[in-house]
Every structure is written in structure tokens, then in C-alpha cells.
C-alpha atoms as a PDB file:
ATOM      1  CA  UNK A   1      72.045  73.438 -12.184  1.00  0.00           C
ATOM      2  CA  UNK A   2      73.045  75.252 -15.371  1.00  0.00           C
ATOM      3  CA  UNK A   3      70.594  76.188 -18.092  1.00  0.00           C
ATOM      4  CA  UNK A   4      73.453  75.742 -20.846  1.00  0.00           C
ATOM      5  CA  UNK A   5      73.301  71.880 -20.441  1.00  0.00           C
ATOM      6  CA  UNK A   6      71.496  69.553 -22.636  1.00  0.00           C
ATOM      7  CA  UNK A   7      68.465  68.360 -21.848  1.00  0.00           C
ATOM      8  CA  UNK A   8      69.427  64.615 -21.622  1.00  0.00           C
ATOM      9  CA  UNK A   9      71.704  66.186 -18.897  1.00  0.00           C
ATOM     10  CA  UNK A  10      69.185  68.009 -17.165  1.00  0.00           C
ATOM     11  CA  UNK A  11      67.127  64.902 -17.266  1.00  0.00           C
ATOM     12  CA  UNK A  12      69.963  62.635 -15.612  1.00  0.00           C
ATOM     13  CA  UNK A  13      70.647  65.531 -12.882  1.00  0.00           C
ATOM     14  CA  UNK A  14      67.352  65.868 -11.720  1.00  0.00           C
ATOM     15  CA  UNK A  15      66.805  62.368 -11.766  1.00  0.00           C
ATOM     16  CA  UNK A  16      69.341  61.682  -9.400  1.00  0.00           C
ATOM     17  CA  UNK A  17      68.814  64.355  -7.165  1.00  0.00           C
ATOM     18  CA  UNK A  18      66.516  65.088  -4.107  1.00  0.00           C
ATOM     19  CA  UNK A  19      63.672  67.262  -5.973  1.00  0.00           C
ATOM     20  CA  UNK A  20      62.590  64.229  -7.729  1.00  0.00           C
ATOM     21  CA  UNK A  21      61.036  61.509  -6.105  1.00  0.00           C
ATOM     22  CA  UNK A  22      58.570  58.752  -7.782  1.00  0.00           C
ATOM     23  CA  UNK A  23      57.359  56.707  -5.477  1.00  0.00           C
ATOM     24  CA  UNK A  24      57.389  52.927  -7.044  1.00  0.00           C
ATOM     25  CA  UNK A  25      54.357  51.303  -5.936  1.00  0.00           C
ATOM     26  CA  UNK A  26      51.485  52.399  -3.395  1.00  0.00           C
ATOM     27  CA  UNK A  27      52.045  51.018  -0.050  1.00  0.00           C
ATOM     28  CA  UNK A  28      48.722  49.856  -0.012  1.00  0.00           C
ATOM     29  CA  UNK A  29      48.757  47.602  -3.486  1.00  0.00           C
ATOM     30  CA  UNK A  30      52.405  46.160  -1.252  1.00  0.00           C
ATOM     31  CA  UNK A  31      50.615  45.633   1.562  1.00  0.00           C
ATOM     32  CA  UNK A  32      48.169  43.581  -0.200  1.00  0.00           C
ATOM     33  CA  UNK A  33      50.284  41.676  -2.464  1.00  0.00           C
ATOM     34  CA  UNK A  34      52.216  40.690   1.437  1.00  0.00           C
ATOM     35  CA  UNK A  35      49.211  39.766   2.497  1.00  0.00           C
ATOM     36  CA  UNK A  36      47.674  37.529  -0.169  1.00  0.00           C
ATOM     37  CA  UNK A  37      51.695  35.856  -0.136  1.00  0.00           C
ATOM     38  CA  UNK A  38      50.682  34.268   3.354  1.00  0.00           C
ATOM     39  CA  UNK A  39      47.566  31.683   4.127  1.00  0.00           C
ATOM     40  CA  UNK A  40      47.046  34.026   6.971  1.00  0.00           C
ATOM     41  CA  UNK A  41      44.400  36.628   5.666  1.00  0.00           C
ATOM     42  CA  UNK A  42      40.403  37.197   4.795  1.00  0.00           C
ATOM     43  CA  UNK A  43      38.351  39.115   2.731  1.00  0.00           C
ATOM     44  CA  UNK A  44      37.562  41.872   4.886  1.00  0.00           C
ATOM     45  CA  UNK A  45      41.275  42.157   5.598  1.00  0.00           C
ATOM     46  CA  UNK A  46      41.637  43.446   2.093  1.00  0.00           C
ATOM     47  CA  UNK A  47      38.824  45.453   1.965  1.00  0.00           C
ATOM     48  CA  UNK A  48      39.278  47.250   4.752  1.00  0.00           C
ATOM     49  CA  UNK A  49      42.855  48.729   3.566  1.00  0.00           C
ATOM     50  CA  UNK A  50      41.073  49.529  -0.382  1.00  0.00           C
ATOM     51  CA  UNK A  51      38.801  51.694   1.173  1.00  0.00           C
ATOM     52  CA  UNK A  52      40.578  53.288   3.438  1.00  0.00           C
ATOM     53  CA  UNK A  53      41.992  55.203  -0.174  1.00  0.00           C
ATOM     54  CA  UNK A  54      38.493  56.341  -1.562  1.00  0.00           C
ATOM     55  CA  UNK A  55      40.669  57.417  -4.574  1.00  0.00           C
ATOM     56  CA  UNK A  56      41.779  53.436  -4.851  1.00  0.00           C
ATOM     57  CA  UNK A  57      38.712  52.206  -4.118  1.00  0.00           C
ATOM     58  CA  UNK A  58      37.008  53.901  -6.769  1.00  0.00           C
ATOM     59  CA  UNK A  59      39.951  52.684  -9.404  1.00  0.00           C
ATOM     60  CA  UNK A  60      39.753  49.424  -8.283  1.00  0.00           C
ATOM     61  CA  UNK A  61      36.100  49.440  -9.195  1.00  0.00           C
ATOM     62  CA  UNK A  62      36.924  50.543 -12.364  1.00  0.00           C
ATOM     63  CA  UNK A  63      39.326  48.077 -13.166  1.00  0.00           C
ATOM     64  CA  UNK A  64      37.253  45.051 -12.041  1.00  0.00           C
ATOM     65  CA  UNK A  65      34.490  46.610 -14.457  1.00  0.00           C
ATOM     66  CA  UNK A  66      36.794  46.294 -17.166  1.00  0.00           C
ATOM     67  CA  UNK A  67      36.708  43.436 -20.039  1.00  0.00           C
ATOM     68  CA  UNK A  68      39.790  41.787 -18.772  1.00  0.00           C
ATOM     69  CA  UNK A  69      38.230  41.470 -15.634  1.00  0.00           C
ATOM     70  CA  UNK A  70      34.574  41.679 -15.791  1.00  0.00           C
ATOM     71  CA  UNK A  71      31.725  38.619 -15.586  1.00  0.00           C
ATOM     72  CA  UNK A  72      28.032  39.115 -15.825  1.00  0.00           C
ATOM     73  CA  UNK A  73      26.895  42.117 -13.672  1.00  0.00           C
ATOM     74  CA  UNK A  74      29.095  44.886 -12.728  1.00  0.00           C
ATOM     75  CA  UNK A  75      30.376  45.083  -9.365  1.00  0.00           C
ATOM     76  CA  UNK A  76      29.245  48.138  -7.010  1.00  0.00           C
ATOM     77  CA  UNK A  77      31.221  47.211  -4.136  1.00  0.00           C
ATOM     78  CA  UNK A  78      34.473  46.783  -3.003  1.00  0.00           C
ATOM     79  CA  UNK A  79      33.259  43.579  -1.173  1.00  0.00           C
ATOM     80  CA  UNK A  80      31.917  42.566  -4.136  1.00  0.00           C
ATOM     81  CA  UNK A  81      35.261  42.588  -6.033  1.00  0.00           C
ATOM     82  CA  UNK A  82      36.831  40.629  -3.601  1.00  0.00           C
ATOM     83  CA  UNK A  83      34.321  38.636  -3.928  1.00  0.00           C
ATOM     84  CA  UNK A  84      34.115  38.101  -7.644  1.00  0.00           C
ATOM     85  CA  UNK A  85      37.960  38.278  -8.424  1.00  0.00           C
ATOM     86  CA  UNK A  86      39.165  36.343  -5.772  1.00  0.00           C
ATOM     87  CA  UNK A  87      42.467  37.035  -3.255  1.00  0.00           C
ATOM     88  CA  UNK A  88      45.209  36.975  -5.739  1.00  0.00           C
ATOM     89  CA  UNK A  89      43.568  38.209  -9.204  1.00  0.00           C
ATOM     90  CA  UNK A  90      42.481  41.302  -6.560  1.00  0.00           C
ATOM     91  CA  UNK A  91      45.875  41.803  -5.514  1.00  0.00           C
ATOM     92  CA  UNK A  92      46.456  42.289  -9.429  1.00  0.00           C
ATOM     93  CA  UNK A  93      44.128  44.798  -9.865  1.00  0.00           C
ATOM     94  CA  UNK A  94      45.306  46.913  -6.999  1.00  0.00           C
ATOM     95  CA  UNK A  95      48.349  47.177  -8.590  1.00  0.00           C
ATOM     96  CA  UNK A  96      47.178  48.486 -11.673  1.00  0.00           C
ATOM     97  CA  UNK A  97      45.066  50.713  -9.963  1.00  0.00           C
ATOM     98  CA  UNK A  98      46.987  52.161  -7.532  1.00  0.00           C
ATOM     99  CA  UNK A  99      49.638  53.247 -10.928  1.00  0.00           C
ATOM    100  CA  UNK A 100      47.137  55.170 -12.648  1.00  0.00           C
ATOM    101  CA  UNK A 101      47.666  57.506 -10.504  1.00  0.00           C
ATOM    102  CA  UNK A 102      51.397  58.401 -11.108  1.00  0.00           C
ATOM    103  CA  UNK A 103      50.884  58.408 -14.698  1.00  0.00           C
ATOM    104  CA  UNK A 104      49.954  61.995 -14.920  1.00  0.00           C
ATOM    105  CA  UNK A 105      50.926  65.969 -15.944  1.00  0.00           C
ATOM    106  CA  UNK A 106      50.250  69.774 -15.613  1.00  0.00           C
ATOM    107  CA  UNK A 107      51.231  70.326 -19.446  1.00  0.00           C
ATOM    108  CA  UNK A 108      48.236  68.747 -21.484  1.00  0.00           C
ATOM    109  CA  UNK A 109      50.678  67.204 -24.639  1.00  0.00           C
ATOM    110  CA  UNK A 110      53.009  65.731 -21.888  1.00  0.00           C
ATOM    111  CA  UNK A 111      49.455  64.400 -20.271  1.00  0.00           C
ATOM    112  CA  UNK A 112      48.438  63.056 -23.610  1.00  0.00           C
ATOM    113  CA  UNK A 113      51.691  60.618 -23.615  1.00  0.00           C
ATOM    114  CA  UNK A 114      51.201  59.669 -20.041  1.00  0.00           C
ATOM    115  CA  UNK A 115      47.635  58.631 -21.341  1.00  0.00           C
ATOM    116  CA  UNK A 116      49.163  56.256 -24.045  1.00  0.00           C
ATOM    117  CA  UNK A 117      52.273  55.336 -21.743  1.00  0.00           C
ATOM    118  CA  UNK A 118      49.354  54.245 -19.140  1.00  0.00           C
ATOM    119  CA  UNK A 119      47.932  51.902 -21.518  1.00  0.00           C
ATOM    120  CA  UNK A 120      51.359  50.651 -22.878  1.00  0.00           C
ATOM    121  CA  UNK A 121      52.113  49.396 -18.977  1.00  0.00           C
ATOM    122  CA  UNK A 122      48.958  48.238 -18.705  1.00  0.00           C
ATOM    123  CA  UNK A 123      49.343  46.204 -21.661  1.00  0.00           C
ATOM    124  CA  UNK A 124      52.329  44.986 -21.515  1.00  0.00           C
ATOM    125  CA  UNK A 125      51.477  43.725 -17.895  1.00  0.00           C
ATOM    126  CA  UNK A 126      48.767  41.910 -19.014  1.00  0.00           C
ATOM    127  CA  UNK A 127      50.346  40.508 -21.583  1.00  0.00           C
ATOM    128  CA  UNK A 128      52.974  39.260 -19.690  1.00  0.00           C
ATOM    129  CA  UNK A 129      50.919  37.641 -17.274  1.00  0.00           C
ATOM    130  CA  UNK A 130      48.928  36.328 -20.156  1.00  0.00           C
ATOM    131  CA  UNK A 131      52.153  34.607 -21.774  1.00  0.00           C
ATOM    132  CA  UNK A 132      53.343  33.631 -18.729  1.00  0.00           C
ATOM    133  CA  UNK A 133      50.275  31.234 -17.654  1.00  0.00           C
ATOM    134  CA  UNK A 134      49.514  30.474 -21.463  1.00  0.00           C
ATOM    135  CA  UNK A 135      53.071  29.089 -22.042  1.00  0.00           C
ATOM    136  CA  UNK A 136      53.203  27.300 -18.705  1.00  0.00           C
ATOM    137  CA  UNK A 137      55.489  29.449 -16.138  1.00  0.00           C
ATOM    138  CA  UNK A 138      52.692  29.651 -13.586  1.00  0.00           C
ATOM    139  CA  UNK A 139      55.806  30.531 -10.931  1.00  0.00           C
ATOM    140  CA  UNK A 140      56.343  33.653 -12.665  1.00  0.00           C
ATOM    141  CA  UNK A 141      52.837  34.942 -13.412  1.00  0.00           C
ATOM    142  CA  UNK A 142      53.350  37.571 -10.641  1.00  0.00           C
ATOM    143  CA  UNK A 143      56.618  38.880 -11.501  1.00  0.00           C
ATOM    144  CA  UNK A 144      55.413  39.118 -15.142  1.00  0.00           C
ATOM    145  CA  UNK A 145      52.606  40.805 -13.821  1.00  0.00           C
ATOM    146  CA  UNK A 146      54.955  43.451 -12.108  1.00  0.00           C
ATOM    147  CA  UNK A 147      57.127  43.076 -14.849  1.00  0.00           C
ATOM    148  CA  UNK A 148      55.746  43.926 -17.375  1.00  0.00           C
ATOM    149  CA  UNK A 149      53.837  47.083 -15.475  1.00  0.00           C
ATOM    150  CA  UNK A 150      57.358  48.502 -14.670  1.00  0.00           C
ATOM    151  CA  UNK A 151      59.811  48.114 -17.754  1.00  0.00           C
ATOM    152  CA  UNK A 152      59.418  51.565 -18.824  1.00  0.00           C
ATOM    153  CA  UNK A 153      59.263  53.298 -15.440  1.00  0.00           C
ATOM    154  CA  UNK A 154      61.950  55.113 -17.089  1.00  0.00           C
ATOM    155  CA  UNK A 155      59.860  56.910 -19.446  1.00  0.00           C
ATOM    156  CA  UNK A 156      57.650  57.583 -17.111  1.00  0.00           C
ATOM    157  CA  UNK A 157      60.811  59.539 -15.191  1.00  0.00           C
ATOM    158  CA  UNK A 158      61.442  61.218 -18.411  1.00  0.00           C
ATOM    159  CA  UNK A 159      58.057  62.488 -18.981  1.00  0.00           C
ATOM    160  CA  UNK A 160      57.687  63.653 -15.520  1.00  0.00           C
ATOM    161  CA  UNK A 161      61.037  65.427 -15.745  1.00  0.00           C
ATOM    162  CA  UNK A 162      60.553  67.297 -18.687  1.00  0.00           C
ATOM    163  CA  UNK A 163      56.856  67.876 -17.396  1.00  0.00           C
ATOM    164  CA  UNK A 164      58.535  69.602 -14.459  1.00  0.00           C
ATOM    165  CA  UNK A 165      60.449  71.598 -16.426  1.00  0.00           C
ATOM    166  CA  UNK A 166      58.314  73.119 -18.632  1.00  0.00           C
ATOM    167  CA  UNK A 167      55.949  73.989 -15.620  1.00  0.00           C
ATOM    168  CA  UNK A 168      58.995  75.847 -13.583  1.00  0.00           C
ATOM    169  CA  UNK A 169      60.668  77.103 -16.319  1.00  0.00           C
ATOM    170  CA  UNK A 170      58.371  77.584 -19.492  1.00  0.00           C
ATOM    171  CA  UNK A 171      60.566  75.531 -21.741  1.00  0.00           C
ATOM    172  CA  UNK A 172      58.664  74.476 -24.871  1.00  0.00           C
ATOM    173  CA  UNK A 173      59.583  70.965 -26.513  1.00  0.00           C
ATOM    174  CA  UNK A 174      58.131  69.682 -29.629  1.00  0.00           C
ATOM    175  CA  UNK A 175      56.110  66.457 -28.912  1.00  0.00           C
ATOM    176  CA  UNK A 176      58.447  64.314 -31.483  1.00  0.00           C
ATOM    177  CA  UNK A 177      61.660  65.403 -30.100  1.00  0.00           C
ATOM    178  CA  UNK A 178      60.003  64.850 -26.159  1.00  0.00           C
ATOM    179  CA  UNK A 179      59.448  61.104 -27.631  1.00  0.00           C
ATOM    180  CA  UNK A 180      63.047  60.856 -29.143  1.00  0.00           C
ATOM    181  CA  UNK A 181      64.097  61.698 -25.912  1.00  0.00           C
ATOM    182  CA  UNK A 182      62.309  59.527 -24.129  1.00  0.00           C
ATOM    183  CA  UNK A 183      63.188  56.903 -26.093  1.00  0.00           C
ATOM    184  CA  UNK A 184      66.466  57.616 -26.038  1.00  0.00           C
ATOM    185  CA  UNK A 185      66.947  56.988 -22.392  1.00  0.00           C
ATOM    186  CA  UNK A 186      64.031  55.480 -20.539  1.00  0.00           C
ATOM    187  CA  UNK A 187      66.218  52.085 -20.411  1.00  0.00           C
ATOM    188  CA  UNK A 188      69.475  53.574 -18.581  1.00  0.00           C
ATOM    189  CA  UNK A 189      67.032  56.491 -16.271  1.00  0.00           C
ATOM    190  CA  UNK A 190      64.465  53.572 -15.207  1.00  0.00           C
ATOM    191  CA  UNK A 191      67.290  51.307 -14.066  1.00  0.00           C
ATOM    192  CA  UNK A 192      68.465  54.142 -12.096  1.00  0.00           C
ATOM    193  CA  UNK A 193      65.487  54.770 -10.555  1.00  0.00           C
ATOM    194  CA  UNK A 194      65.255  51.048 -10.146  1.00  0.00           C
ATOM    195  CA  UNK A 195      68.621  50.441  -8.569  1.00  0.00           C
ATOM    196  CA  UNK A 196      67.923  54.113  -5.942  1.00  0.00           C
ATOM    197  CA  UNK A 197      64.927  52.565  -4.951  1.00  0.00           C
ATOM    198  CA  UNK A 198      66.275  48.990  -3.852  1.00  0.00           C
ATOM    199  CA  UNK A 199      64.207  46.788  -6.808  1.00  0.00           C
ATOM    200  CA  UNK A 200      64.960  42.902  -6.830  1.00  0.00           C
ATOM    201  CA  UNK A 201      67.333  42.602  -9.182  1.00  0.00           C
ATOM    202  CA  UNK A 202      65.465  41.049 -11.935  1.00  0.00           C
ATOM    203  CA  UNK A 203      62.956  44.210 -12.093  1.00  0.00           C
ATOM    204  CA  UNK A 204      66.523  45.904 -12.806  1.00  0.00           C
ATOM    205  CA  UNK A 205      67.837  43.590 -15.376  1.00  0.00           C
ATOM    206  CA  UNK A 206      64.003  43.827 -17.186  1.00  0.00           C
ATOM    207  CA  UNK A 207      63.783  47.836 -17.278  1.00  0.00           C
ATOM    208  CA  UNK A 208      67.894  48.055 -18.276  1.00  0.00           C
ATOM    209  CA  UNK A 209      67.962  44.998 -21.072  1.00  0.00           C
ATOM    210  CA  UNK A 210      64.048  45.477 -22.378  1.00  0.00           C
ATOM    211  CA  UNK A 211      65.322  46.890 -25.849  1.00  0.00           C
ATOM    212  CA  UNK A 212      68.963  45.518 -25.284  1.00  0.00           C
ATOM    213  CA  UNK A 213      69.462  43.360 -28.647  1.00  0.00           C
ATOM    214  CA  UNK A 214      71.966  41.086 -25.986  1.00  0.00           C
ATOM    215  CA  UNK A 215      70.253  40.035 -23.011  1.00  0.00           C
ATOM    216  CA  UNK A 216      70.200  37.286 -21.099  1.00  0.00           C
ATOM    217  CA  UNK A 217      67.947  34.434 -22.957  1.00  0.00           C
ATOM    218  CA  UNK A 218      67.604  32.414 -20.056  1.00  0.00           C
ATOM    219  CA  UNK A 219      65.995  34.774 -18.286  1.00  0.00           C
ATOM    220  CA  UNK A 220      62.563  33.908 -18.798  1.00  0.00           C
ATOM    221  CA  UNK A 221      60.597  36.906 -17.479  1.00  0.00           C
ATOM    222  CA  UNK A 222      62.568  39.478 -19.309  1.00  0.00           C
ATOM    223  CA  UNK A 223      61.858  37.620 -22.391  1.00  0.00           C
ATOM    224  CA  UNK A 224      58.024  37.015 -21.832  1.00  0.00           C
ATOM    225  CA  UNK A 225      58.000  41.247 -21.166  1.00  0.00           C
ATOM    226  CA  UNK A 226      59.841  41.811 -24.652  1.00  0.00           C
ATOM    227  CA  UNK A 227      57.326  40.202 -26.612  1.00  0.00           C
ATOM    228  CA  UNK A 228      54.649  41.400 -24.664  1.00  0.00           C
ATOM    229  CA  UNK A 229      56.487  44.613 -25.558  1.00  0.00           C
ATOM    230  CA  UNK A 230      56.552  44.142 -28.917  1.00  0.00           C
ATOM    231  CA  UNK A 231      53.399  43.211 -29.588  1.00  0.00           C
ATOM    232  CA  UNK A 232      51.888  46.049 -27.654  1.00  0.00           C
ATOM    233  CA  UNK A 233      54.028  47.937 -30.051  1.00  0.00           C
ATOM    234  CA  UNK A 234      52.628  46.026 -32.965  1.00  0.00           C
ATOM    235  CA  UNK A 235      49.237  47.098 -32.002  1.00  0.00           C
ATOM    236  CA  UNK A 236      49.817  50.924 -31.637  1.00  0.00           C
ATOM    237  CA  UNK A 237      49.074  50.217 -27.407  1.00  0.00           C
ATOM    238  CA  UNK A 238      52.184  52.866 -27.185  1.00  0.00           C
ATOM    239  CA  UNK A 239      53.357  56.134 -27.742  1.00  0.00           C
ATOM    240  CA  UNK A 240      53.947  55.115 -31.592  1.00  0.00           C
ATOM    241  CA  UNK A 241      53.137  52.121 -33.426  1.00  0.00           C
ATOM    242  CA  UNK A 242      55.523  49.766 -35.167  1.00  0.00           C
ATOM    243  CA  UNK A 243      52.917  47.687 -37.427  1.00  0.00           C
ATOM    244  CA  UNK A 244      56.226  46.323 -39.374  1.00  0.00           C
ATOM    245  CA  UNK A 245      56.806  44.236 -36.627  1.00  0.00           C
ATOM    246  CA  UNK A 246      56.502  40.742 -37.386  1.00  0.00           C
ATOM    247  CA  UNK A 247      55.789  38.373 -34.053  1.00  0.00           C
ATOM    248  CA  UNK A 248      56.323  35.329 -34.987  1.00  0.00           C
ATOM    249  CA  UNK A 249      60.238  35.743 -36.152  1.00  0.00           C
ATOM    250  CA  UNK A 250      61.192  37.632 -33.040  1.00  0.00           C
ATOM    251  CA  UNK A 251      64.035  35.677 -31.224  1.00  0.00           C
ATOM    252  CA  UNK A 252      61.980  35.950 -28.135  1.00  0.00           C
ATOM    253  CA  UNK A 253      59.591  33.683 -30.010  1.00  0.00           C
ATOM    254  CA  UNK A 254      61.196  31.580 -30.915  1.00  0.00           C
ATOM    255  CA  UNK A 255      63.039  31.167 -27.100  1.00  0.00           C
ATOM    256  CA  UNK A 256      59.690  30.549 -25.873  1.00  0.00           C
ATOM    257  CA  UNK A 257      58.288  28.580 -28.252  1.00  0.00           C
ATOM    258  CA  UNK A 258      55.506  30.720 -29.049  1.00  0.00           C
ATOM    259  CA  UNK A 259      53.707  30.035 -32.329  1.00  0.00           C
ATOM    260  CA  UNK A 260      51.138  31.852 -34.665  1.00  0.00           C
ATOM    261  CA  UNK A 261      48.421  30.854 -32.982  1.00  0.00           C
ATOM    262  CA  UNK A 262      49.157  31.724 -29.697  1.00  0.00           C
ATOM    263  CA  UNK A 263      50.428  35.012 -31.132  1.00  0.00           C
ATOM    264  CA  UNK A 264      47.058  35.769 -33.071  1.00  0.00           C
ATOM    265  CA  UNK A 265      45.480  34.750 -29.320  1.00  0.00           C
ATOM    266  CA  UNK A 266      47.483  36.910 -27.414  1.00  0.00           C
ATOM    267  CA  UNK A 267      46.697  39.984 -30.193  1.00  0.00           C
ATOM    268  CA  UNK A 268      43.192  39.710 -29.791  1.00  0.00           C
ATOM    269  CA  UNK A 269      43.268  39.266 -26.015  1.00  0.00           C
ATOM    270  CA  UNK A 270      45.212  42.887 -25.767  1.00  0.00           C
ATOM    271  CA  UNK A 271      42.732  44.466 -28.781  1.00  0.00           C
ATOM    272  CA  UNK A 272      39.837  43.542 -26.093  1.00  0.00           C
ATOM    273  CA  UNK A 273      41.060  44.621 -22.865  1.00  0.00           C
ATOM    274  CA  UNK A 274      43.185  48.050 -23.563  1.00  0.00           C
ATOM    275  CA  UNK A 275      40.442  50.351 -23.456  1.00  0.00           C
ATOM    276  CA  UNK A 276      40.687  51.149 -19.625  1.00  0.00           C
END
């Protein structure tokens, strides 16, 4: 690969090529979210595949711990998260858990994005899943869920690529022109990464038309993630904030008939929980 091409270049060869590879999800969180699909499972089913990944386990701990999550006591236990949280909710947190992972670097300014890009999935999960059973699609709470955790996979790419690069080849990148850059192309690299890896075609159409200003208003899910986007945007749970950003005029308000109220609700819900 030649050094004399751009970096956007660089990015879009390696991406498509054999040295990178980012898993999507952990087989275990898939495996669980099969499992709690069917009638056909128990407690200790679960519980036995969390801990067989000590590193999930402890996560998932974590995560049940956390406000979103969290009743009385704190759990100690994995059996006492399925427990508490139930089959499905459980299956949630898995996910979540099982991501932190990926979200990670060698070079510590490239970390320090991954730590805010973390929290902007997280969020804009959440919030998805949050709009989704507020507004009354309770058939599309998971895939908001999933969503919403995925839509910028493609900065995630980015961040990783340009991570790898300045570890292999000591290139230096100022942190404003790394976030141009991702921001730039996260939409066109995750829907690559996307279509490689075989994604239902709706996770596709969410991480391509995200920040598209056409997209396809019927499309329910896509919309519920851009204004859980945006308002994770509004409330600096990103790499930059965008406090301009006025909620209640978005289009994708107004196609999902979302008032101030339920705005202001969903503002303070996300101002409690993102601190995981």
C-alpha cells in the first residue's frame, strides 16, 4: 500500500482488506440473545455461558450496577443478575457489555475518543430503546436496542484504523483533524463493514442514512436512532457537543410525534444513566 495516498484512502484500503478484522458482536451476547428468542431456556442456561468469559462476567456486573439498571442492593453475582434483570433486559446488558471491549487503543488520545465514542453507543442505544417503548413500538425495542449500539460502528473502524497506523508506522495526527476524519466517513466505512459482515439489512440502511438529510421516513427504527442521535449530541454524550440543537423541531420529531415533554424525559433519562 503506498505511503503517498491520503489518509481517507488508507483508511478505505485497510478497511477492506484482510489485516483488519472487527468482529461485530461477541458470540456469546448472540448466543444469548438466540436463546432468550425461544421459550426453550432457564436461568442457569444463561449463566453458565456469562461466566464462562470472566472478562464478561465481570462487565456484566458492572452494567447491572449501573443507574439504568440498578434497584436496591447491588448485585454480587451473576445469578443474581439474572435474577434481578430478568431473561430479556439480561440479554440487553450482555450486549453492551460484551462491546466495551472493542472500544479500545494503544495511542492514549485515540483511547480518549474511544472513551467518549463508548458512551455515545451506549447512549444512543439506550435511548433508542427508551423511545422505542415510550412512543409505543414495543416490536422494535430490540432492534433499537442494537440499533442504536451500532450506527457508528464506522467510527469505531476509523479510530481503530488510524490507531493502527500510528502504532506501525509512527504517524502523528492532530486530535481535530482525527475527528474531521472520522466524521467525514464513519457513515460510508460502517456500512461497509456492515454489508462484509452479512448485517440484516436495516442495521445497513441505519449506519449508511444516520446523518443522511434523505432517508427513508417510514422507516421507523432509523428514525427513533437519529433522534436518539441527536440528542446524545445535544447533551455533549459524543465526541463533540452540538448544544444548538433544538429537539423538538427536528423532522424526526415531528415523524414520531414526539413532544417537549417526552423530549425533556428522555434528556434527563440519558443525563442519569451515561456515567458507565
Amino acid at each position: 500500500m503506498s505511503k503517498n495516498l491520503s489518509l481517507i484512502d488508507r483508511i478505505d484500503r485497510i478497511i477492506g482488506s484482510d489485516e483488519f478484522n472487527l468482529p461485530v458482536f461477541n458470540e456469546i451476547a448472540l448466543r444469548i440473545r438466540k436463546i432468550v428468542a425461544t421459550a426453550n431456556f432457564s436461568a442457569g442456561d444463561i449463566e453458565k455461558l456469562i461466566s464462562s468469559d470472566q472478562s464478561l462476567a465481570s462487565e456484566v456486573l458492572r452494567v447491572a450496577n449501573s443507574p439504568f439498571y440498578c434497584g436496591l442492593t447491588k448485585v454480587t453475582t451473576v445469578r443474581e443478575a439474572v435474577v434481578r434483570l430478568g431473561a430479556r433486559p439480561l440479554a440487553d446488558v450482555v450486549t453492551l457489555a460484551s462491546e466495551r471491549n472493542r472500544y479500545s487503543a494503544k495511542d492514549p488520545e485515540i483511547q480518549a475518543m474511544m472513551v467518549k465514542l463508548w458512551k455515545h453507543a451506549v447512549g444512543v442505544a439506550l435511548a433508542s430503546q427508551w423511545l422505542a417503548r415510550r412512543l409505543g413500538y414495543a416490536e422494535r425495542v430490540d432492534e433499537s436496542l442494537l440499533g442504536g449500539l451500532i450506527h457508528d460502528i464506522g467510527k469505531l473502524g476509523v479510530l481503530k484504523v488510524i490507531d493502527y497506523l500510528k502504532d506501525k508506522e509512527s504517524l502523528s495526527f492532530q486530535p481535530q483533524f482525527v475527528i474531521e476524519v472520522v466524521d467525514s466517513v464513519h457513515a460510508e466505512v460502517g456500512h461497509k463493514l456492515a454489508v462484509r459482515w452479512g448485517l440484516p439489512e436495516n442495521y445497513c440502511l441505519i449506519i449508511r442514512d444516520h446523518h443522511n438529510e434523505k432517508f427513508d421516513q417510514s422507516n421507523h427504527v432509523l428514525t427513533l436512532v437519529r433522534l436518539a442521535d441527536a440528542a446524545c449530541n445535544k447533551l455533549g454524550i459524543s465526541l463533540h457537543r452540538e448544544e444548538s440543537l433544538e429537539l423538538p423541531v427536528l423532522p424526526e420529531a415531528h415523524l414520531l410525534g414526539v413532544g417537549e415533554v417526552v423530549l425533556a424525559e428522555l434528556e434527563i433519562m440519558l443525563e442519569d444513566t451515561i456515567k458507565m
